[in-house]
N, C-alpha and C. Protein backbone atom coordinates (compact mmCIF):
# COMPACT_ATOMS: atom_id res chain seq x y z
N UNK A 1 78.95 100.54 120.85
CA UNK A 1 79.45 99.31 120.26
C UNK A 1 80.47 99.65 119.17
N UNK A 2 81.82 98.73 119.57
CA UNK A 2 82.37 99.10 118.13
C UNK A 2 82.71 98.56 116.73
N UNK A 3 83.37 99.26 115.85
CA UNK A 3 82.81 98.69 114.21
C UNK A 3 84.22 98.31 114.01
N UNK A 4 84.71 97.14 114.46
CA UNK A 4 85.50 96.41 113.87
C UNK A 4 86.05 97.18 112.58
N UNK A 5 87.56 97.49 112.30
CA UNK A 5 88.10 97.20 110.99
C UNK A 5 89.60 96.31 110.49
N UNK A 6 89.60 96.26 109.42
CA UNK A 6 91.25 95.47 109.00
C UNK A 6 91.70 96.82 108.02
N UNK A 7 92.64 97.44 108.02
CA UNK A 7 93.53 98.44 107.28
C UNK A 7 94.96 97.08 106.83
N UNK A 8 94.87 97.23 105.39
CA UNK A 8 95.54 96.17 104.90
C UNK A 8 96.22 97.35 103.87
N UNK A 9 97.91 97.00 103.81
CA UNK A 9 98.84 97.56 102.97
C UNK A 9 99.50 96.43 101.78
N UNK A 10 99.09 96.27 100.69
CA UNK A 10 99.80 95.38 100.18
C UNK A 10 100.54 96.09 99.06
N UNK A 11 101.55 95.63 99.20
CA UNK A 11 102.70 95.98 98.06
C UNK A 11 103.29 94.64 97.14
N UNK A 12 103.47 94.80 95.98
CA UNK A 12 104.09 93.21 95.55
C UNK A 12 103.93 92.14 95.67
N UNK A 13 102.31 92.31 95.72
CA UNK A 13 101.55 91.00 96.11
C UNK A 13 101.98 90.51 98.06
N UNK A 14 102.84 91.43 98.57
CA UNK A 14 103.22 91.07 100.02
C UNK A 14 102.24 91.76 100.83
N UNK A 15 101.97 91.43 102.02
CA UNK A 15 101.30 91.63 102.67
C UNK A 15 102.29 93.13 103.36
N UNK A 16 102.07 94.45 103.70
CA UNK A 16 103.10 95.07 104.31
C UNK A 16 102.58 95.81 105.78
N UNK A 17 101.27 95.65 105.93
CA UNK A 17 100.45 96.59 107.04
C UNK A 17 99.48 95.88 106.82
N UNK A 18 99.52 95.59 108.28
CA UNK A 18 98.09 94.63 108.65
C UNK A 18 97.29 95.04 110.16
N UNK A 19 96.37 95.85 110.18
CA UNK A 19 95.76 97.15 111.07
C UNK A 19 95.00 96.68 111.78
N UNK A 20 94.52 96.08 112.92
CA UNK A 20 93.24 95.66 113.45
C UNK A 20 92.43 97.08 114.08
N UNK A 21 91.68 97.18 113.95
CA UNK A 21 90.93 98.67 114.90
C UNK A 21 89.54 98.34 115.22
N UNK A 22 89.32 98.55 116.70
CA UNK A 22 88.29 98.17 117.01
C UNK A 22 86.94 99.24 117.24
N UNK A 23 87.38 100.49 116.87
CA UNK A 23 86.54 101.06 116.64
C UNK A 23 86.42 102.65 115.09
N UNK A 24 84.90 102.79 115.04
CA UNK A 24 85.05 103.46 114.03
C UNK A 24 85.23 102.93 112.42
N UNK A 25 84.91 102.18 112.52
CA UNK A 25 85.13 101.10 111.16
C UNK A 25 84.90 101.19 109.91
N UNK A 26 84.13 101.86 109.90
CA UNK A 26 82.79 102.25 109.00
C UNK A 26 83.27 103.45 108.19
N UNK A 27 83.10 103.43 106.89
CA UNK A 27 83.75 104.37 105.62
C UNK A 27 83.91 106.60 106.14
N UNK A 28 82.97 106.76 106.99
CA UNK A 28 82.92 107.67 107.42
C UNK A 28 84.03 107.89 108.67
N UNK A 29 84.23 107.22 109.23
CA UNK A 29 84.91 107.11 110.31
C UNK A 29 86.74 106.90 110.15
N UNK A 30 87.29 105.29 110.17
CA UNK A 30 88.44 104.91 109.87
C UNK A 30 88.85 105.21 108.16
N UNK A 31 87.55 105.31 107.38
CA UNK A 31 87.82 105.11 105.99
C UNK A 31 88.15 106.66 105.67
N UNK A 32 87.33 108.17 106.29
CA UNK A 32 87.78 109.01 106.15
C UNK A 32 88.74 109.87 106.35
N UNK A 33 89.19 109.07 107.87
CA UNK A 33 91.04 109.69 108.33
C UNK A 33 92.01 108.45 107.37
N UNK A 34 91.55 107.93 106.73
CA UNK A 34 92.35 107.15 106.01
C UNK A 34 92.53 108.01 104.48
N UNK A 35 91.61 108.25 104.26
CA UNK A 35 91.49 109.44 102.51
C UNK A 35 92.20 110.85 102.98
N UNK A 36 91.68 111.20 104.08
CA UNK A 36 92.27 112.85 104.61
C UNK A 36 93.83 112.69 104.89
N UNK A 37 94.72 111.27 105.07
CA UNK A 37 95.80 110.98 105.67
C UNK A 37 96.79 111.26 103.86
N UNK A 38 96.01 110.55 103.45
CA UNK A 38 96.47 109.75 101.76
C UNK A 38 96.75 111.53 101.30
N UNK A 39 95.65 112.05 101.64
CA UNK A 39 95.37 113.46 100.71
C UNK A 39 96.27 114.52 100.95
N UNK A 40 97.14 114.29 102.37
CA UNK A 40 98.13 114.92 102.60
C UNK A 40 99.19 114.07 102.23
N UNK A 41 99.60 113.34 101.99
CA UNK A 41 100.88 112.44 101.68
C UNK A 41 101.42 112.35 100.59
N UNK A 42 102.65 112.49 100.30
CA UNK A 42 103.04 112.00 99.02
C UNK A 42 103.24 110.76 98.63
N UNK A 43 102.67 110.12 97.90
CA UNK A 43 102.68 108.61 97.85
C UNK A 43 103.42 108.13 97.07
N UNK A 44 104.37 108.70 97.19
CA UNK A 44 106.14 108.49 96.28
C UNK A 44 106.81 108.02 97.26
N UNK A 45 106.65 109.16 98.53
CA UNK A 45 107.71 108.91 99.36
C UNK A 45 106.89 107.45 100.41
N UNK A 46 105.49 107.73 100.51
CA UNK A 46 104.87 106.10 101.01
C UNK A 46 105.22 105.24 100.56
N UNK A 47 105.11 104.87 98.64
CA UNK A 47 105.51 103.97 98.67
C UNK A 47 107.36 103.27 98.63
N UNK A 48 108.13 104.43 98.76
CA UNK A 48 109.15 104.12 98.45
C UNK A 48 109.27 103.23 100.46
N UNK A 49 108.60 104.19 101.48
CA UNK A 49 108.96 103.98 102.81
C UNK A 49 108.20 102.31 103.11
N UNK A 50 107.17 102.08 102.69
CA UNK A 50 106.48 100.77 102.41
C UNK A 50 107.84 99.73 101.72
N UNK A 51 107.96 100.20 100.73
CA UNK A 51 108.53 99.14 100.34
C UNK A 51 110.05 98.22 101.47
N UNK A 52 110.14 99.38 102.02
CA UNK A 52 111.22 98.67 103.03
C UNK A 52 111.14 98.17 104.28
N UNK A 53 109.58 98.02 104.28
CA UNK A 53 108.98 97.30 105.98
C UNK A 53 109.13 95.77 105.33
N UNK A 54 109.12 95.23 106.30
CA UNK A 54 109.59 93.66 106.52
C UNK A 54 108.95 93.03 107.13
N UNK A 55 108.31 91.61 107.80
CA UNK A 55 107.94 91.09 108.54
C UNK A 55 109.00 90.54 109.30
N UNK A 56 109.12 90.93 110.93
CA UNK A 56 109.95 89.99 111.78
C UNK A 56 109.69 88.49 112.20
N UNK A 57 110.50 88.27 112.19
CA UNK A 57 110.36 86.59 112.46
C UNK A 57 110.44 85.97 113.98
N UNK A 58 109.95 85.23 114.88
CA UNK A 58 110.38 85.03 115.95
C UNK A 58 111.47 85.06 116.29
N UNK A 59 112.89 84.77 115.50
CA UNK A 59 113.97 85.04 115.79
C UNK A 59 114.62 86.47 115.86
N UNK A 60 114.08 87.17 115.06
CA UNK A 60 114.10 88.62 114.71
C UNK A 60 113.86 89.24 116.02
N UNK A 61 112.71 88.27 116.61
CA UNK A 61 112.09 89.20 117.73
C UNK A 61 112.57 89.09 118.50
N UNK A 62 112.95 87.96 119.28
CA UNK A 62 113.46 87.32 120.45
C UNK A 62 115.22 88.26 120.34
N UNK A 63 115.71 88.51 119.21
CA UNK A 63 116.81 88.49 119.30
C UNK A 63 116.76 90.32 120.11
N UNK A 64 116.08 91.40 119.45
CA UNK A 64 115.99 92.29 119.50
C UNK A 64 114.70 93.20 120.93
N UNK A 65 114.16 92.31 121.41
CA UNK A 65 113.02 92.43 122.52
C UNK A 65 113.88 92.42 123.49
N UNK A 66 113.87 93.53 124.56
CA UNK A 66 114.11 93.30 126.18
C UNK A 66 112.84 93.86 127.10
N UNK A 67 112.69 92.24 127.64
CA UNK A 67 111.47 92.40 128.24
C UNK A 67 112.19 92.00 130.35
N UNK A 68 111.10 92.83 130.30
CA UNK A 68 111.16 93.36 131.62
C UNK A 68 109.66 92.95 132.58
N UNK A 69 109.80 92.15 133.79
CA UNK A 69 108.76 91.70 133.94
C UNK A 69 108.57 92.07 135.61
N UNK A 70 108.01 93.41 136.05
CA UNK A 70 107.89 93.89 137.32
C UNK A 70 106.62 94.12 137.94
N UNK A 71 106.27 93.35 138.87
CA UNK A 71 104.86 93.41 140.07
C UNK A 71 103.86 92.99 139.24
N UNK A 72 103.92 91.99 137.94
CA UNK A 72 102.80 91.48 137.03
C UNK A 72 102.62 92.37 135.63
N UNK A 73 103.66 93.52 135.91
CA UNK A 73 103.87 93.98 134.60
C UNK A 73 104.81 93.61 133.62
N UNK A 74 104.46 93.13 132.54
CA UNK A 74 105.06 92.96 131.52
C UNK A 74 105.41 94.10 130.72
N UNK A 75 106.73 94.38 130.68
CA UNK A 75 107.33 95.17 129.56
C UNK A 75 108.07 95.52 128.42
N UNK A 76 107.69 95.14 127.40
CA UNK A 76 108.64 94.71 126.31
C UNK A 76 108.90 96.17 125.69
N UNK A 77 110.60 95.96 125.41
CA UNK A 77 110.88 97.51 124.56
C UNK A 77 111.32 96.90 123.13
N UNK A 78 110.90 97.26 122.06
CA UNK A 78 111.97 97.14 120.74
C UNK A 78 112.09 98.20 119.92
N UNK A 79 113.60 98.33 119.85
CA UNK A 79 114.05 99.20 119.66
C UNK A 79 113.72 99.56 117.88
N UNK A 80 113.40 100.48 117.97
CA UNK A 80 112.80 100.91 116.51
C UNK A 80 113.39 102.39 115.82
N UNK A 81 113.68 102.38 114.62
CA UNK A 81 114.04 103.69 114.02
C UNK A 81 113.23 104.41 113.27
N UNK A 82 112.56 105.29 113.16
CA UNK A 82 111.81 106.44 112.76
C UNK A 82 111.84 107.26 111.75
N UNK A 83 113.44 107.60 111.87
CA UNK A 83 113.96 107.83 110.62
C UNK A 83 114.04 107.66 109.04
């Protein structure tokens, strides 16, 4: 059975990462690759990279989504930078 979690990022009172995970939930589990993640990170450069996520808007999406719809498969690509 699994342990439901929410991984929530807030910056500036904004909402910036909003995580659903359906398993592993539980402080030992999602909560400890979450401390072991933090413990390697510099959280200078997190929060500077946080601060520049955005929420897309349906227009945002629609404008930038090419979806592709073959033998009942649905395929949506959006194009994303990494960098």
């Amino acid at each position: 059975m699994g342990t439901r979690n929410l991984t929530i990022v807030i910056q500036d009172q904004k909402y910036k990462v909003v995580q659903y995970g359906q398993w592993d939930g539980y402080p030992t589990g999602q909560g400890l690759n979450l401390v072991e993640i933090l413990e390697k990170t510099n959280l200078d450069v997190l929060k500077e990279k946080v601060s520049k996520l955005s929420v897309l808007t349906e227009e945002d999406i629609s404008k930038k989504l090419k979806v592709t719809i073959t033998q009942n498969i649905i395929e949506i690509q959006l194009p994303i930078s990494l960098g």
